[in-house]
C-alpha atoms as a PDB file:
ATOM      1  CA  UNK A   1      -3.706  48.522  -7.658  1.00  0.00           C
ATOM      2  CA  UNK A   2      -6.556  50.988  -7.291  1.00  0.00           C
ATOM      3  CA  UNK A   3      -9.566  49.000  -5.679  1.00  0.00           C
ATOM      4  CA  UNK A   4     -13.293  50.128  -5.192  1.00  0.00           C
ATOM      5  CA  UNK A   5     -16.483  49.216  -3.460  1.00  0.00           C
ATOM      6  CA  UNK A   6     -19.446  50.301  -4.376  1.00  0.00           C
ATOM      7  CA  UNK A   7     -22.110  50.136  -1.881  1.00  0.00           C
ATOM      8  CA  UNK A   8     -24.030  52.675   0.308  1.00  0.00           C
ATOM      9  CA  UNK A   9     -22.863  51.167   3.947  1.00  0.00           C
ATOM     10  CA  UNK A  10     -25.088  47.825   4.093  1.00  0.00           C
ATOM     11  CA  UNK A  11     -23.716  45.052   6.246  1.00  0.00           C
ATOM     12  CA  UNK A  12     -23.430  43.012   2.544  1.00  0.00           C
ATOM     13  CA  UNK A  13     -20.927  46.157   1.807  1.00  0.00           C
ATOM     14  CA  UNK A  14     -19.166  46.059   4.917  1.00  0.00           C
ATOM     15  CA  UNK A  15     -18.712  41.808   4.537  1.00  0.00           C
ATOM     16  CA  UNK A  16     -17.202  42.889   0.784  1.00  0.00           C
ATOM     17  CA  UNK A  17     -14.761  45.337   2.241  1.00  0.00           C
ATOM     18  CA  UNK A  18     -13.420  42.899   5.028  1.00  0.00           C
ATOM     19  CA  UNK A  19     -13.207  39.852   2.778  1.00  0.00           C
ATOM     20  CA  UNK A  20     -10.956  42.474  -0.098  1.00  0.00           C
ATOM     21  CA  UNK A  21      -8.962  43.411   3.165  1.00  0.00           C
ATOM     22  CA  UNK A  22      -7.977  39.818   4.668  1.00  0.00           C
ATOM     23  CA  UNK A  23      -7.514  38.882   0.752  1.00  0.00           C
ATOM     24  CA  UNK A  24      -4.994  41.525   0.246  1.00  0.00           C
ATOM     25  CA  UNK A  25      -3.246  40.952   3.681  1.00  0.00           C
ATOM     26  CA  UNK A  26      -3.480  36.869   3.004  1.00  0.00           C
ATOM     27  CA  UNK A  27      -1.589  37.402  -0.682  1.00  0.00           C
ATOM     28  CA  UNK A  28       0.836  41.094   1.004  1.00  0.00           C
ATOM     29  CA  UNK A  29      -0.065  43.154  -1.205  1.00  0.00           C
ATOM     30  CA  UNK A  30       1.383  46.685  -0.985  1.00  0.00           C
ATOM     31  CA  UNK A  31       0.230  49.684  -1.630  1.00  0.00           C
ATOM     32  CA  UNK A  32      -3.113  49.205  -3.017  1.00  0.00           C
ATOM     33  CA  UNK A  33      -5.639  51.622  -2.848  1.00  0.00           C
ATOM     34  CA  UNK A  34      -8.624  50.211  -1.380  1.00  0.00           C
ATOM     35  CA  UNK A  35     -12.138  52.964  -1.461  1.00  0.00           C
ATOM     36  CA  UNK A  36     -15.428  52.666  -0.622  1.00  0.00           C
ATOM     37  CA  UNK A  37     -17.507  54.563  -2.681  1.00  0.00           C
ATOM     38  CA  UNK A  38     -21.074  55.603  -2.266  1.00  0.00           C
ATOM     39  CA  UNK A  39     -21.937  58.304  -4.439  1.00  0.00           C
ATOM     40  CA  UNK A  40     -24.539  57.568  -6.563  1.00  0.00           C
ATOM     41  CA  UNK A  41     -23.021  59.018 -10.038  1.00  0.00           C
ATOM     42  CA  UNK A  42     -20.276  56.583  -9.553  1.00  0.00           C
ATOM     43  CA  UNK A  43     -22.020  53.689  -8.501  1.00  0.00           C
ATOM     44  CA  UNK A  44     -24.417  54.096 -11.200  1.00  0.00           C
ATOM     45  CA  UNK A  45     -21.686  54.290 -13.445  1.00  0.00           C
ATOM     46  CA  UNK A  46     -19.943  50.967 -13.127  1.00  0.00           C
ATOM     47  CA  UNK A  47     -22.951  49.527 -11.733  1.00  0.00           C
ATOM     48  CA  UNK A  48     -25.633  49.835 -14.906  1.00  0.00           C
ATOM     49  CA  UNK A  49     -28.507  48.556 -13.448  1.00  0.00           C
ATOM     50  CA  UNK A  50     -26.724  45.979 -11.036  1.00  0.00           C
ATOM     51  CA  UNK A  51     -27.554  46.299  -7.573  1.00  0.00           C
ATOM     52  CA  UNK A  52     -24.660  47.091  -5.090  1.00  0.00           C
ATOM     53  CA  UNK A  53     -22.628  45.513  -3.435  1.00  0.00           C
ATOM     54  CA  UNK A  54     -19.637  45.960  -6.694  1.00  0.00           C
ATOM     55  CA  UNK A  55     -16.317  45.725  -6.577  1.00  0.00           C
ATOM     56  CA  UNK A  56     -13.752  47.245  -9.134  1.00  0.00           C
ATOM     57  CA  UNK A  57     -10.308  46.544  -9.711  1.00  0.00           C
ATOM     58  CA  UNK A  58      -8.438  48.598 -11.894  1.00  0.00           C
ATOM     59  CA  UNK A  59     -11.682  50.181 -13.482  1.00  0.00           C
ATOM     60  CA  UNK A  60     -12.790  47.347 -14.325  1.00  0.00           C
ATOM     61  CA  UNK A  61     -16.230  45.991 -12.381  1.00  0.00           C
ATOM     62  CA  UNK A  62     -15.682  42.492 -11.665  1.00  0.00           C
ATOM     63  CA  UNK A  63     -18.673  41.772  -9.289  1.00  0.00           C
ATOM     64  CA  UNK A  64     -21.827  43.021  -8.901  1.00  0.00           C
ATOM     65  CA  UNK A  65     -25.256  42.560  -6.616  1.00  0.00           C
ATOM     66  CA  UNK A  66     -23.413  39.640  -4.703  1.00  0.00           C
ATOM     67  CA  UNK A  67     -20.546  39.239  -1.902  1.00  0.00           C
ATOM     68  CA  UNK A  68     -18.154  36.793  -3.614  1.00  0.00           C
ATOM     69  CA  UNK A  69     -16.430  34.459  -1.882  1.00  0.00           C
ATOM     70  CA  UNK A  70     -12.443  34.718  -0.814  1.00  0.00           C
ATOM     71  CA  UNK A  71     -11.271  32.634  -3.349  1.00  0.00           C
ATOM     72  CA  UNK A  72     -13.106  34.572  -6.215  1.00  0.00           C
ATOM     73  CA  UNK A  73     -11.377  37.922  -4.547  1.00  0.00           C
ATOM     74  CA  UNK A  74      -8.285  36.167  -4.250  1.00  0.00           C
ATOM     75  CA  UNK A  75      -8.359  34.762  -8.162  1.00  0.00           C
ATOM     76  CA  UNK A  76      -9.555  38.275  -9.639  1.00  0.00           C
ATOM     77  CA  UNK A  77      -6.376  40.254  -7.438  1.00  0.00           C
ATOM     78  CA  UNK A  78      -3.720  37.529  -7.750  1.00  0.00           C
ATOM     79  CA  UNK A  79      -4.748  37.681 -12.152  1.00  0.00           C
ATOM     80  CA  UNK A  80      -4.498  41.441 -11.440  1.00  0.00           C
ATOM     81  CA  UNK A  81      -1.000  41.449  -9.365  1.00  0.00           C
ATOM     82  CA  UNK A  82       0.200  39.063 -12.870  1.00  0.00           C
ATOM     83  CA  UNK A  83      -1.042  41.829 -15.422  1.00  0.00           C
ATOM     84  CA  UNK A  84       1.168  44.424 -13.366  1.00  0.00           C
ATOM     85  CA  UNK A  85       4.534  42.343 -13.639  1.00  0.00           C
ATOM     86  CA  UNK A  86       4.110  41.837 -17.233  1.00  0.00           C
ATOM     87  CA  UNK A  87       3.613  45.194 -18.117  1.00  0.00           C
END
């Protein structure tokens, strides 16, 4: 599972990359790849005109200009972590 977060460093950025961290330690998952990114050409890329914070998950943007809550995290990995086993 190849996870990013898009953000330049604010403290909303930082809360985003704790919250993915306890989420993935709360469900074990192994071996996912968790980065922060800040580089503009990227972020602008997923982003389109959202604001940061975003968070991808698999290449795919799933939030955007918000910190979502645990549960949200925990719905979008756990729907993730299903797509893997049946592939």
């Amino acid at each position: 599972m190849d996870i990013k977060i898009l953000g330049t460093g604010c403290c909303n950025c930082l809360r985003l990359e704790v919250l993915v961290l306890e989420v993935l330690d709360e469900l074990r998952v192994r071996g996912a790849t968790v980065e922060k990114v800040a580089d503009e050409r990227t972020m602008s890329y997923f982003l389109v005109g959202d604001s940061p914070p975003g968070l991808v998950i698999n290449g795919e943007l799933v939030s955007a200009g918000r910190v979502p809550s645990k549960s949200e995290i925990s719905r979008w990995i756990t729907k993730v972590m299903g797509e893997i086993e049946h592939e």
